[in-house]
Structures are given as structure tokens and as C-alpha cells.
N, C-alpha and C. Protein backbone atom coordinates (compact mmCIF):
# COMPACT_ATOMS: atom_id res chain seq x y z
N UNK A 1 137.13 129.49 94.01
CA UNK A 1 136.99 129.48 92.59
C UNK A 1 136.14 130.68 92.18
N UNK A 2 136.63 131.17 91.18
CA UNK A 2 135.46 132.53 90.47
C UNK A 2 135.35 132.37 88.84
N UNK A 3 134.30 132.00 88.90
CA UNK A 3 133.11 132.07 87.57
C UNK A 3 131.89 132.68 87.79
N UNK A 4 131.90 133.35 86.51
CA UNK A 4 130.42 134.27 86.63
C UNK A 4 129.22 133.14 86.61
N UNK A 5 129.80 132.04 86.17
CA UNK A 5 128.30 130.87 86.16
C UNK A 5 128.72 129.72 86.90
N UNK A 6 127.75 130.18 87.76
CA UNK A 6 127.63 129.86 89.60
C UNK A 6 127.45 128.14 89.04
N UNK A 7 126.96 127.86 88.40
CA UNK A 7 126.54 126.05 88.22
C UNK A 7 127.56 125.43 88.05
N UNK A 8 128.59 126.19 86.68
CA UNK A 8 128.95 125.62 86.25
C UNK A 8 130.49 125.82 87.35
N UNK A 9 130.42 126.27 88.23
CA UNK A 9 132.03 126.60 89.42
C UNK A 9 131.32 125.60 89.75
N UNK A 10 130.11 125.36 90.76
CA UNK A 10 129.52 123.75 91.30
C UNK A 10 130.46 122.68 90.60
N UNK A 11 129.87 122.81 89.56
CA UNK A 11 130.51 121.19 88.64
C UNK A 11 131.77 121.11 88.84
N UNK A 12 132.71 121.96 88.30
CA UNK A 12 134.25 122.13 88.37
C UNK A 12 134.67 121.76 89.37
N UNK A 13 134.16 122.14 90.67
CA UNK A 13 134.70 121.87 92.29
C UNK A 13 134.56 120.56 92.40
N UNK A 14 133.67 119.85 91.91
CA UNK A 14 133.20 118.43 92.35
C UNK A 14 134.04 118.29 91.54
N UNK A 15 133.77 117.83 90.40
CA UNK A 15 135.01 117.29 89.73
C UNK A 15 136.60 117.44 89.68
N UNK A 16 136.78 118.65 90.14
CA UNK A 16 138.26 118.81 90.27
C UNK A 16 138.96 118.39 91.27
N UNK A 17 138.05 118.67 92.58
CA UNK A 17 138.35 118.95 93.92
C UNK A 17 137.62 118.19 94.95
N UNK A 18 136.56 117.16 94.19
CA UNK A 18 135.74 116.12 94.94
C UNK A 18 135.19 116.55 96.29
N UNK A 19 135.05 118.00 96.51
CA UNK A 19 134.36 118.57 97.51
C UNK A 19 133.35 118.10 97.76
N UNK A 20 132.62 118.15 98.88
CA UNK A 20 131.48 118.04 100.09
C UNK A 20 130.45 119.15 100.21
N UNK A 21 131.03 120.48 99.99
CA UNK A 21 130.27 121.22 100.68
C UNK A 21 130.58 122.73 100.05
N UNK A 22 129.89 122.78 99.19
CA UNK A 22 130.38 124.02 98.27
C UNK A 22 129.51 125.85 99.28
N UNK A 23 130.20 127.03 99.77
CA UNK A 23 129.87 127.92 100.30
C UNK A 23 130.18 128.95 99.16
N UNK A 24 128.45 129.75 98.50
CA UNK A 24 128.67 130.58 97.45
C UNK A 24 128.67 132.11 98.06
N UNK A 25 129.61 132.95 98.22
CA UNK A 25 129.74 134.06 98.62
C UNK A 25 128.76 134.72 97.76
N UNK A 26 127.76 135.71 98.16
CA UNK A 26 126.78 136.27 97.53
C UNK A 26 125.99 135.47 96.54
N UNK A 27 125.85 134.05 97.26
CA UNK A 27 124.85 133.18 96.19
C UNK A 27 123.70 133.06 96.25
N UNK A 28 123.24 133.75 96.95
CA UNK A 28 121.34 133.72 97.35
C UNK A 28 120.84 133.76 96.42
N UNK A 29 120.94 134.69 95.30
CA UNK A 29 120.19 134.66 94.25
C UNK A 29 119.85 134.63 93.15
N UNK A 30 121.15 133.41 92.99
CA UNK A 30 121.57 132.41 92.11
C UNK A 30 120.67 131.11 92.16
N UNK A 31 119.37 131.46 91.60
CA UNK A 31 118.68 130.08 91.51
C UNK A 31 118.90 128.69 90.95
N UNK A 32 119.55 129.07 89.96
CA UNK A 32 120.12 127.45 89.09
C UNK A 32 121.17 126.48 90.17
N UNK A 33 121.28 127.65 90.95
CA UNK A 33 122.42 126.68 91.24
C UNK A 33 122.00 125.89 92.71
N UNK A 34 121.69 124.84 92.78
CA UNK A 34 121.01 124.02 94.16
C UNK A 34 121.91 124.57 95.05
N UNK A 35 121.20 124.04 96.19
CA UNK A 35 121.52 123.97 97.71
C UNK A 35 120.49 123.08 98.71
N UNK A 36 120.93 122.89 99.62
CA UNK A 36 120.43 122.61 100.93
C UNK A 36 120.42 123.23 101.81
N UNK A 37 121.01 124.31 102.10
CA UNK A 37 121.04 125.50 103.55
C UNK A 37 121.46 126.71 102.65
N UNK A 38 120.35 127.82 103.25
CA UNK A 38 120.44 128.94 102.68
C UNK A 38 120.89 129.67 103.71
N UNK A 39 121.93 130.23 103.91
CA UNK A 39 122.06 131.64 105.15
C UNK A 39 122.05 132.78 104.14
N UNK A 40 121.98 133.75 105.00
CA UNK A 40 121.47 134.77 104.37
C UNK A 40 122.53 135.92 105.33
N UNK A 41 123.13 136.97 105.09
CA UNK A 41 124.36 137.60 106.07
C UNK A 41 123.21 139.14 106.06
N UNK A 42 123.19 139.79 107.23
CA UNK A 42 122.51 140.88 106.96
C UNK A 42 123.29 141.85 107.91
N UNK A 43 123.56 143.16 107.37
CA UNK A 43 124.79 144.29 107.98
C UNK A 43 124.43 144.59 109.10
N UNK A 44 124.54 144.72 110.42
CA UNK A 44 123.89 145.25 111.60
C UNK A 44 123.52 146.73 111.66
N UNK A 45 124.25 147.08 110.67
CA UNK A 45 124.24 149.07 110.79
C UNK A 45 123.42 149.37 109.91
N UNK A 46 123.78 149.04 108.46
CA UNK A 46 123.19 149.40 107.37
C UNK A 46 121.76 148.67 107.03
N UNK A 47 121.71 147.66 107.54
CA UNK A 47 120.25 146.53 107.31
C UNK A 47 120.07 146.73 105.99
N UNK A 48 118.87 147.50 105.47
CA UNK A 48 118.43 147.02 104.34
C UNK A 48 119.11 148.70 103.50
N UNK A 49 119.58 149.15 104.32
CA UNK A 49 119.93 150.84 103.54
C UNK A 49 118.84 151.49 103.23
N UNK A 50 118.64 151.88 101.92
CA UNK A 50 117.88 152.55 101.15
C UNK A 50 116.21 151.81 101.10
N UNK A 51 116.71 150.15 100.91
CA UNK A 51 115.67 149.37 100.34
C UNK A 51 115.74 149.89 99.13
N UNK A 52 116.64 149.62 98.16
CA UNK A 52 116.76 149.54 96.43
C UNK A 52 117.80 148.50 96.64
N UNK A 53 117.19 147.96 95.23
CA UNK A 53 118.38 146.48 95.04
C UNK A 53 119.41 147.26 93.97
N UNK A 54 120.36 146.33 93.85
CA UNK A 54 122.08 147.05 92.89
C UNK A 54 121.54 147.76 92.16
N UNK A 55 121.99 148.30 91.13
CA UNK A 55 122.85 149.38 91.46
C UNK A 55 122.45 150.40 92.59
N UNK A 56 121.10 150.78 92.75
CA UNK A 56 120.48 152.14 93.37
C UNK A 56 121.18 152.00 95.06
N UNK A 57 120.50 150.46 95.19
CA UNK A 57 120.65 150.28 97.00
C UNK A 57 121.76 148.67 97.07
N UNK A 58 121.69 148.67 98.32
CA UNK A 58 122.45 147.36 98.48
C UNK A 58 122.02 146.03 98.69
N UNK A 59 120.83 146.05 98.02
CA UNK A 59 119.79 145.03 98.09
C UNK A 59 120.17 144.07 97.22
N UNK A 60 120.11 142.53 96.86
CA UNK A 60 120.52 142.17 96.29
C UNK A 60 119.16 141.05 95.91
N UNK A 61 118.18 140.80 97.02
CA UNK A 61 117.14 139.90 97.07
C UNK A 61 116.50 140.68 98.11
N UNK A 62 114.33 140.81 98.06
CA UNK A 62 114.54 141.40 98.91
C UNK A 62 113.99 141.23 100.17
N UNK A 63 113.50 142.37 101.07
CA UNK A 63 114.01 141.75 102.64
C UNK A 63 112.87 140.27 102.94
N UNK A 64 111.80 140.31 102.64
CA UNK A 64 110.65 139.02 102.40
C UNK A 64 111.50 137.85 102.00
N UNK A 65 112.59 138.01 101.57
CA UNK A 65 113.56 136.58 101.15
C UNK A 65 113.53 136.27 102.17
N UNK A 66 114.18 136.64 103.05
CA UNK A 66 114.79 136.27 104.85
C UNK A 66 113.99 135.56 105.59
N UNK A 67 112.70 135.56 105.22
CA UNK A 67 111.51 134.57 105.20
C UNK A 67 111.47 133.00 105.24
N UNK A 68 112.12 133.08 103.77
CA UNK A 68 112.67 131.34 102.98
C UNK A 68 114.23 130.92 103.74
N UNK A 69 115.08 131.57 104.41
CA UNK A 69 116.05 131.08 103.95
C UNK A 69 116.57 130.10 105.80
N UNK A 70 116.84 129.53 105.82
CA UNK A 70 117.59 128.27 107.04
C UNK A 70 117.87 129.35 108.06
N UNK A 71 118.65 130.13 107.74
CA UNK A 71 119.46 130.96 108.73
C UNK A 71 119.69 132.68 108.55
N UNK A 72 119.54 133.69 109.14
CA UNK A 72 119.96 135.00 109.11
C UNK A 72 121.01 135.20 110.30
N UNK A 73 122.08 135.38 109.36
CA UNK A 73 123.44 135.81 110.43
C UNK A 73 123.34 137.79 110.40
N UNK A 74 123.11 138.31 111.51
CA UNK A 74 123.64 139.47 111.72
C UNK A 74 125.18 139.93 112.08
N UNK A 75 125.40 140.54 110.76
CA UNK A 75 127.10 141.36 111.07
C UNK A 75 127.23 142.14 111.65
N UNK A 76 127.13 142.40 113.17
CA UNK A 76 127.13 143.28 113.96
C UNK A 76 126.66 143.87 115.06
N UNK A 77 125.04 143.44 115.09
CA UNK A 77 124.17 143.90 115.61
C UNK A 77 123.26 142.65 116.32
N UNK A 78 122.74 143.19 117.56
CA UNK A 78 121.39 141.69 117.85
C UNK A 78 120.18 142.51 117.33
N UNK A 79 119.17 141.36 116.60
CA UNK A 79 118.49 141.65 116.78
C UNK A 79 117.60 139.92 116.74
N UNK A 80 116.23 140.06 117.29
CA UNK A 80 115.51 139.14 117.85
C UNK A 80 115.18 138.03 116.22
N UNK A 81 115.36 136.99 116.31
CA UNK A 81 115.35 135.74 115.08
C UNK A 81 116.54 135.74 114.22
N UNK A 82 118.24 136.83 115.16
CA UNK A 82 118.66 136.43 113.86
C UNK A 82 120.05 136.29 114.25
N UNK A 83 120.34 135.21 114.04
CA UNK A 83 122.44 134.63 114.49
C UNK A 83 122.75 136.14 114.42
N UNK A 84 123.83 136.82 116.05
CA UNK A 84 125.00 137.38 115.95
C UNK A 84 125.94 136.96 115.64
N UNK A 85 126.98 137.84 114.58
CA UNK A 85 128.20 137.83 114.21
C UNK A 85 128.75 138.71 114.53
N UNK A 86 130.30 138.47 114.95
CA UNK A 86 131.09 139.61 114.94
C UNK A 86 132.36 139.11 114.74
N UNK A 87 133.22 140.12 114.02
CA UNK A 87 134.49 139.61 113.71
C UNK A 87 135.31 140.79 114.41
N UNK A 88 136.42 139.61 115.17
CA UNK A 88 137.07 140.00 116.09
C UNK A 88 138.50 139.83 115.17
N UNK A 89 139.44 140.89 115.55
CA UNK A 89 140.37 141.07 114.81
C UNK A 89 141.84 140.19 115.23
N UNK A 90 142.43 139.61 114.81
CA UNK A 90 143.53 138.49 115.02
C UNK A 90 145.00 138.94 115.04
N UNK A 91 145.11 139.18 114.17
CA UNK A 91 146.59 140.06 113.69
C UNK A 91 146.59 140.28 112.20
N UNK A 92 147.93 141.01 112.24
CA UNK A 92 148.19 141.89 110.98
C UNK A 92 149.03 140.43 109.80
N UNK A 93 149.27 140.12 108.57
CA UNK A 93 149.60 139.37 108.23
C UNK A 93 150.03 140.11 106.65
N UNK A 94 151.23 140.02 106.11
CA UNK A 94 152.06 140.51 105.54
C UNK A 94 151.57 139.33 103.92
N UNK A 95 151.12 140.43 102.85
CA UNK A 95 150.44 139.60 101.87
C UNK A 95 151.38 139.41 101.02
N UNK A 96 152.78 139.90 100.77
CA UNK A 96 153.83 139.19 100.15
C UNK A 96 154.64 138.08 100.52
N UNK A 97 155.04 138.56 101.92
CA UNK A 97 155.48 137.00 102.93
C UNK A 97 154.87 136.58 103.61
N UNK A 98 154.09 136.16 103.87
CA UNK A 98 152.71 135.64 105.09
C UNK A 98 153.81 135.70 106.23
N UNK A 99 154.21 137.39 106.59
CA UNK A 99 155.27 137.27 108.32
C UNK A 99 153.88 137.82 108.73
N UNK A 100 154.06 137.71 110.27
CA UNK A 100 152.72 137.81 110.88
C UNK A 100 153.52 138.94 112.30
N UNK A 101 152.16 140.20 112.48
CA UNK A 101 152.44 140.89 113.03
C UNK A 101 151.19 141.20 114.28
N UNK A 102 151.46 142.23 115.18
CA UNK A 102 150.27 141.54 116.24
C UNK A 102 149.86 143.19 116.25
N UNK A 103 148.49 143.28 117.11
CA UNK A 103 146.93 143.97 116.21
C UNK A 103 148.20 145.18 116.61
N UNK A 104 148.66 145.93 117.61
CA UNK A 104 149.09 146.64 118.03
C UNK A 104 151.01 147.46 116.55
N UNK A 105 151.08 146.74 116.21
CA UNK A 105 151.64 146.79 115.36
C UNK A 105 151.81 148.00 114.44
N UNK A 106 151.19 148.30 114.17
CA UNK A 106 150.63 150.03 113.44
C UNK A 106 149.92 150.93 113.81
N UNK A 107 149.88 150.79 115.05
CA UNK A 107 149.58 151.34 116.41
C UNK A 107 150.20 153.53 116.30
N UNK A 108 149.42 154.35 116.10
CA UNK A 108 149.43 155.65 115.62
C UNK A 108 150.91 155.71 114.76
N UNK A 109 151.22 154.62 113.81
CA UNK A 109 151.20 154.79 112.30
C UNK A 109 149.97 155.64 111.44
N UNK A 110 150.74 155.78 110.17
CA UNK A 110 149.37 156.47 109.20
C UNK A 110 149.69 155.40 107.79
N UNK A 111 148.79 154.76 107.85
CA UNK A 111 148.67 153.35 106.82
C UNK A 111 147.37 154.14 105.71
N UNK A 112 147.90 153.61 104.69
CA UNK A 112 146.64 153.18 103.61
C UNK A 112 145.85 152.55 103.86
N UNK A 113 144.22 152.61 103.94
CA UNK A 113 143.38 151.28 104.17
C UNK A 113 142.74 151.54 102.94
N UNK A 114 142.96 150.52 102.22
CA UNK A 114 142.29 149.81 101.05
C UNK A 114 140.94 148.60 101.63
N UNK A 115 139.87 149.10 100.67
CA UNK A 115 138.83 148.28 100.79
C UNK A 115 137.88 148.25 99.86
N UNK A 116 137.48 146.74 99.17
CA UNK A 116 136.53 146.86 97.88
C UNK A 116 135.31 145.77 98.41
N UNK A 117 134.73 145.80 99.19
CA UNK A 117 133.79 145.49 99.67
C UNK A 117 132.45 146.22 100.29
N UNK A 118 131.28 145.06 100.25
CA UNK A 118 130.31 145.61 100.78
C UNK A 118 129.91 147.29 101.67
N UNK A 119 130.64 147.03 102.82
CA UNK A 119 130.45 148.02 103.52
C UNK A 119 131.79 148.94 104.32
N UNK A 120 132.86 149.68 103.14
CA UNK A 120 134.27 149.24 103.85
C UNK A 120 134.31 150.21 104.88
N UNK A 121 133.19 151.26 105.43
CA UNK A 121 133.45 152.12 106.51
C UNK A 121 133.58 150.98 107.86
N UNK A 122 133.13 149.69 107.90
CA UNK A 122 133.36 149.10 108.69
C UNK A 122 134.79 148.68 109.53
N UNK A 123 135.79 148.32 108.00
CA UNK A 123 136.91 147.98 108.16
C UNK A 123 137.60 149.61 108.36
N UNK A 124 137.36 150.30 107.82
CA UNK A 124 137.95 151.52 108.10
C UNK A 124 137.77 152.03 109.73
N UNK A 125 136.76 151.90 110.40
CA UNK A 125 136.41 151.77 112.10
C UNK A 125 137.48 151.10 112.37
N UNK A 126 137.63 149.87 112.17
CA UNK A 126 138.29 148.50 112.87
C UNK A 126 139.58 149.06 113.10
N UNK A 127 140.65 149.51 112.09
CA UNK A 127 141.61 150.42 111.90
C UNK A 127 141.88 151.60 113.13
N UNK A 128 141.14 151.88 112.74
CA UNK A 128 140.95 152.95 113.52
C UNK A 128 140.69 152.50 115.29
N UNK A 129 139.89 151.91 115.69
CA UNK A 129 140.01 151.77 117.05
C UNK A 129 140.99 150.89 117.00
N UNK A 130 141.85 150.38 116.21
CA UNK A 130 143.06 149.52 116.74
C UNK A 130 144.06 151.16 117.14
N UNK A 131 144.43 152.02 116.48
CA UNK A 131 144.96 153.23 116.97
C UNK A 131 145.84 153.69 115.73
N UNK A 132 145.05 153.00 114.54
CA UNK A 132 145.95 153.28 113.28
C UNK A 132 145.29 154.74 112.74
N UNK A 133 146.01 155.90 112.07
CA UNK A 133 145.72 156.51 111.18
C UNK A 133 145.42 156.50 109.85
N UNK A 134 144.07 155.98 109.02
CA UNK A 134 143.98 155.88 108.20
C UNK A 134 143.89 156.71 107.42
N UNK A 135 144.09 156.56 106.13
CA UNK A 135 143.73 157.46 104.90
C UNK A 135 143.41 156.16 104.06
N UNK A 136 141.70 156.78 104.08
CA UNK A 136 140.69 155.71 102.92
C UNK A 136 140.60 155.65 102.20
N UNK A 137 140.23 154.59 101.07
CA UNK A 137 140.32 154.25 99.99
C UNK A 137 139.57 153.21 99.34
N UNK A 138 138.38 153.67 99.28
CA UNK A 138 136.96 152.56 99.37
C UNK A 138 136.78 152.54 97.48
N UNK A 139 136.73 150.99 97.70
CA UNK A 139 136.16 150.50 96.02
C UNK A 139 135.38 150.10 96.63
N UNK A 140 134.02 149.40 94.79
CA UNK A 140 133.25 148.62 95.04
C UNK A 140 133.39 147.47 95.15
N UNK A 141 132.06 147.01 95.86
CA UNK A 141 132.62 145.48 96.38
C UNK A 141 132.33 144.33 95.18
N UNK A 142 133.85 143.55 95.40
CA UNK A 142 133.90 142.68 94.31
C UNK A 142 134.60 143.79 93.34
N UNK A 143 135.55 144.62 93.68
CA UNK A 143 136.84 145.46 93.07
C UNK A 143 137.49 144.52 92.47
N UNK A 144 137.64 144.53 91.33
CA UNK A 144 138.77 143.80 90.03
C UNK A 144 140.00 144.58 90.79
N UNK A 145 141.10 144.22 91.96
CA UNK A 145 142.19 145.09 92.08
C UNK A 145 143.10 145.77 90.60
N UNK A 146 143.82 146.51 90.86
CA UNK A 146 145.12 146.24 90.17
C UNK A 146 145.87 146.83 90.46
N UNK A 147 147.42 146.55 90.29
CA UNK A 147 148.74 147.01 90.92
C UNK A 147 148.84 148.85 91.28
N UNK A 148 147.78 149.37 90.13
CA UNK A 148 147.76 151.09 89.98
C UNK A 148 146.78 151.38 91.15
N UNK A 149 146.17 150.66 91.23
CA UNK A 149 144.61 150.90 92.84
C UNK A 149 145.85 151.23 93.81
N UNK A 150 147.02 150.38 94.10
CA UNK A 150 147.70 150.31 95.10
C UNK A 150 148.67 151.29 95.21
N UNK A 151 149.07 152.05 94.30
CA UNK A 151 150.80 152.82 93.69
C UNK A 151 150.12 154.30 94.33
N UNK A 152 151.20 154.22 95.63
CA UNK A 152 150.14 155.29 95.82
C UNK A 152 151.75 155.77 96.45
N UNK A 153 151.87 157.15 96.31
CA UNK A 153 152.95 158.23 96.44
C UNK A 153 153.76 158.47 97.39
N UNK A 154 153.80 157.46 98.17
CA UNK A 154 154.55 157.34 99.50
C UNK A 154 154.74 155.78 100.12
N UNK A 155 155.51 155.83 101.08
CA UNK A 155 155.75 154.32 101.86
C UNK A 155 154.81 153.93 103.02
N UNK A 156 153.88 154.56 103.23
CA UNK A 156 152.75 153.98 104.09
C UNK A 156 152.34 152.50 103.83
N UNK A 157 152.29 151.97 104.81
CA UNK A 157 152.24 150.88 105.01
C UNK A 157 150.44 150.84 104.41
N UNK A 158 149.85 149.80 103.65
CA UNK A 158 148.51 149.70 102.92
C UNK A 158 147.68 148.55 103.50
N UNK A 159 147.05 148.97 104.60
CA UNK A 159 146.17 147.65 105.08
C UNK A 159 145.04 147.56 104.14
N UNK A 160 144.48 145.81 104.13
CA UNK A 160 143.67 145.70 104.02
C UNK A 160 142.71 144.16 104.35
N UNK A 161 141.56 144.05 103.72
CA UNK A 161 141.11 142.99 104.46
C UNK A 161 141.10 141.51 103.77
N UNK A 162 141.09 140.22 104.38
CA UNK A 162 141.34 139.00 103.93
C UNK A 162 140.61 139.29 102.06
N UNK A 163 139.12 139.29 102.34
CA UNK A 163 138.85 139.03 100.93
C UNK A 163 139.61 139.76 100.16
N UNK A 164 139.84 140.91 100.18
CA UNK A 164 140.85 141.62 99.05
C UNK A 164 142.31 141.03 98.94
N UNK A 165 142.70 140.64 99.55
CA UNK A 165 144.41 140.37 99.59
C UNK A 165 144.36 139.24 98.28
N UNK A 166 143.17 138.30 98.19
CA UNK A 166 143.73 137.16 97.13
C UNK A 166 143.95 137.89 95.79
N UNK A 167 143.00 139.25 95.72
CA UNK A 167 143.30 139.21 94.65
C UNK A 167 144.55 140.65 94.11
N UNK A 168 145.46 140.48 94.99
CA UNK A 168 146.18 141.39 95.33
C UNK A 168 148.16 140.81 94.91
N UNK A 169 147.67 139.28 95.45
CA UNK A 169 148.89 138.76 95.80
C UNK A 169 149.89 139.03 94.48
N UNK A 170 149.70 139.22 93.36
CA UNK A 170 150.41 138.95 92.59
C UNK A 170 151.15 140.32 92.16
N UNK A 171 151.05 141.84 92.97
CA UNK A 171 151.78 142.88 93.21
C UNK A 171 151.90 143.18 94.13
N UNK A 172 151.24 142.89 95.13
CA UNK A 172 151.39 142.70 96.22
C UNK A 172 153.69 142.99 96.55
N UNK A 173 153.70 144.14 97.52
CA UNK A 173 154.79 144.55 97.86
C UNK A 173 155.01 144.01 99.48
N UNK A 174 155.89 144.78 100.87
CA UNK A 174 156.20 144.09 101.57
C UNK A 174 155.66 145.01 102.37
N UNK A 175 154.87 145.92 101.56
CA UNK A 175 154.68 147.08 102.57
C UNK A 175 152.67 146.97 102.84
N UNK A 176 152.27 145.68 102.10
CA UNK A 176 151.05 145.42 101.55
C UNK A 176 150.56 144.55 102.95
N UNK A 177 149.50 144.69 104.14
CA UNK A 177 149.09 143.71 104.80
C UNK A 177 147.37 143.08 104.54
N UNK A 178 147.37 142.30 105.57
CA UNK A 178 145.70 142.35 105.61
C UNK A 178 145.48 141.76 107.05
N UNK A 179 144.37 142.55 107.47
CA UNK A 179 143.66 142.43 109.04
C UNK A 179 143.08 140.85 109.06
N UNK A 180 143.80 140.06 109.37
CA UNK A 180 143.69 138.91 109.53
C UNK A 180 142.29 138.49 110.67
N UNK A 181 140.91 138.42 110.91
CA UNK A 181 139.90 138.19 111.66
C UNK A 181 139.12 136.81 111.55
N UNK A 182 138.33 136.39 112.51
CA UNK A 182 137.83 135.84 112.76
C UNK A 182 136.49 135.57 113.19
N UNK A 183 135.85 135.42 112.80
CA UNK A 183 133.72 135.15 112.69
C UNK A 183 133.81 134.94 114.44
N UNK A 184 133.18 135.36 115.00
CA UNK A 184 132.40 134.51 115.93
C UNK A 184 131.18 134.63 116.48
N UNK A 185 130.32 133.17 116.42
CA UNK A 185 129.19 133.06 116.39
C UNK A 185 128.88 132.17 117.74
N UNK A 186 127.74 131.76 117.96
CA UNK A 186 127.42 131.22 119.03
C UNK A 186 127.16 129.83 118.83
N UNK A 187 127.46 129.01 119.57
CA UNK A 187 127.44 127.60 119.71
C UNK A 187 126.20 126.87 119.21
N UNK A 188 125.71 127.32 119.66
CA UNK A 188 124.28 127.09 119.20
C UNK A 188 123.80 127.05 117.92
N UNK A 189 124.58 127.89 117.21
CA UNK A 189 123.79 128.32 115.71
C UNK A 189 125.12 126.71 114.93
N UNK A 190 126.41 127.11 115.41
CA UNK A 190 127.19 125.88 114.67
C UNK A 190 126.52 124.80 114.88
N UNK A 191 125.95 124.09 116.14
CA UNK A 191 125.26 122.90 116.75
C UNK A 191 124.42 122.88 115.38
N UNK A 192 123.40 123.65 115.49
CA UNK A 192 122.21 123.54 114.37
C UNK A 192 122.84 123.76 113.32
N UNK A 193 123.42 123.81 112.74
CA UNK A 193 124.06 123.89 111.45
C UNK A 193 124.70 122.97 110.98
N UNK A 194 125.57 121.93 111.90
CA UNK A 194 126.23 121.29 111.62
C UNK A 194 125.44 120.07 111.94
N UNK A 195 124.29 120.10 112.60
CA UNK A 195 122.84 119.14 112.38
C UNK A 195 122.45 118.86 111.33
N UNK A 196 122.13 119.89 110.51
CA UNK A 196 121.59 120.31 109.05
C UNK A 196 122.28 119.57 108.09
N UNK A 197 123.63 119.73 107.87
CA UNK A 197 124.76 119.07 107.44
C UNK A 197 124.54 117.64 106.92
């Protein structure tokens, strides 16, 4: 669900959707809106960047939060007090027909990689050591798509990643994919988490 007022998506979900367990993508510092477990996601490469919050840096709360919160998942990187993550790549998955293609697939092709997120030199790597030729195409994260972002002057095939595809689907062509991946974390941190629960 997307509403700019984080409380009032809470309410809607319960009521619409009689959910359990509401997960707010970039909700840390959204105070009105309760919780019981705070994770907190922190980049393995970039960490804190600059140290400026939006617009200047990529700070959003700052690093003294990490202090308060249940859990710090690292995207990428170990470092000592804080859950590794890494997302391991699955297959290629076709955002007009959900046909499903395997990582090797566009394999020294030259694809579009589209990306409106956080940090998209990441996904642009991923691409790339799969053995694709990219030509980049980085928005900001939380990119309003639209059909013209995509119309681009040739038949190259246009990867991109899960969060972007939803909001894609509705021009979304056959030539449109997304790098289909998967979190993985350590047993341990789900155990305690799903304790918490």
C-alpha cells in the first residue's frame, strides 16, 4: 500500500486486509506511526555517506538512532553488532508476462538497467558480474516511473529491480524484466526475530 500518511496506510491495512504484521519500507522516522520492532537497514559500502540527512546526504535519521532500534541489518558488508545481508540473485522474470528466465540469460547482451532506488550502482554491479552489458540509468529513489523513463531508442532488453517493476507494470512491454533476488540472512537473527514476534 502507498500513502504519504504512514498512520493512516496502518488503519486501512487492518481494516481492509485484517493484517498481523504491517513492514514500513523507510519507516523509521515516522513517529506517529507505532511499532514493536524497529530494524534499521544500513548500506555496507556507502554507511552513512556524507553524514547529511535528504536532500544533501542519504541520511534519513541519524547514525545515534541505531542506538534505539531492535535490530541493524547490514546490506553488504560485516561489521561487528550488526545482521549481514546479502541478496543473492534468483533469475530474470519478465514484468509483462511473469515468463521466467535463468541469471545467465542476458549473458554479454547489452540491456538497459533501469534503477530508482537508494543506491542503484549496486544493482548496476549485480548486472554486470552476471556478464550483462549495461547502459545506466539511475533515478531517485522512490522514482514516480513513467512509460517515457522507459522509451528508449532501441530494442535492448531493460532490466530492472523487484521494487521498481510494481510500479512499471502498467507499460511495462515484453522486452521489460526484473532481477528477481533474494535476502539472505542468518538463522539466528530470524530465530530472534521471530521470538520478538
Amino acid at each position: 500500500m502507498v500513502n504519504k500518511d504512514r498512520v493512516q496506510a496502518v488503519k486501512d491495512l487492518i481494516i481492509d486486509h485484517n493484517v498481523d504484521l504491517v513492514i514500513s519500507d523507510d519507516g523509521l522516522q515516522h513517529y506517529a506511526m507505532g511499532r514493536q520492532i524497529e530494524i534499521a537497514v544500513v548500506d555496507g559500502k556507502r554507511r552513512f555517506g556524507n553524514g547529511f540527512f535528504l536532500p544533501a546526504g542519504p541520511l534519513r535519521e541519524s547514525e545515534s538512532r541505531l542506538k534505539t532500534v531492535d535490530f541493524v541489518i547490514n546490506n553488504g558488508a560485516e561489521y561487528v553488532g550488526e545482521i549481514t545481508s546479502t541478496l543473492k540473485p534468483l533469475m530474470f522474470v519478465n514484468v509483462a508476462t511473469n515468463e521466467e528466465r535463468p541469471l545467465d540469460f542476458f549473458n554479454q547482451k547489452t540491456c538497459h538497467a533501469v534503477a530508482g532506488i537508494g543506491y542503484p550502482q549496486r544493482f548496476f554491479d549485480a548486472l554486470t558480474q552476471l556478464g550483462i552489458k549495461v547502459e545506466t540509468h539511475a533515478f531517485t529513489d522512490h522514482h514516480a516511473f513513467t512509460q517515457t523513463d522507459l522509451a528508449f531508442d532501441d530494442r535492448y532488453p531493460i532490466l530492472m529491480t523487484a521494487k521498481d517493476c510494481v510500479k512499471c507494470r502498467e507499460f511495462a512491454t515484453d522486452q521489460t524484466w526484473y532481477l528477481h533476488v533474494e535476502a539472505e540472512l542468518s538463522d539466528d537473527f530470524l530465530t530472534e526475530l521471530t521470538n520478538k514476534l
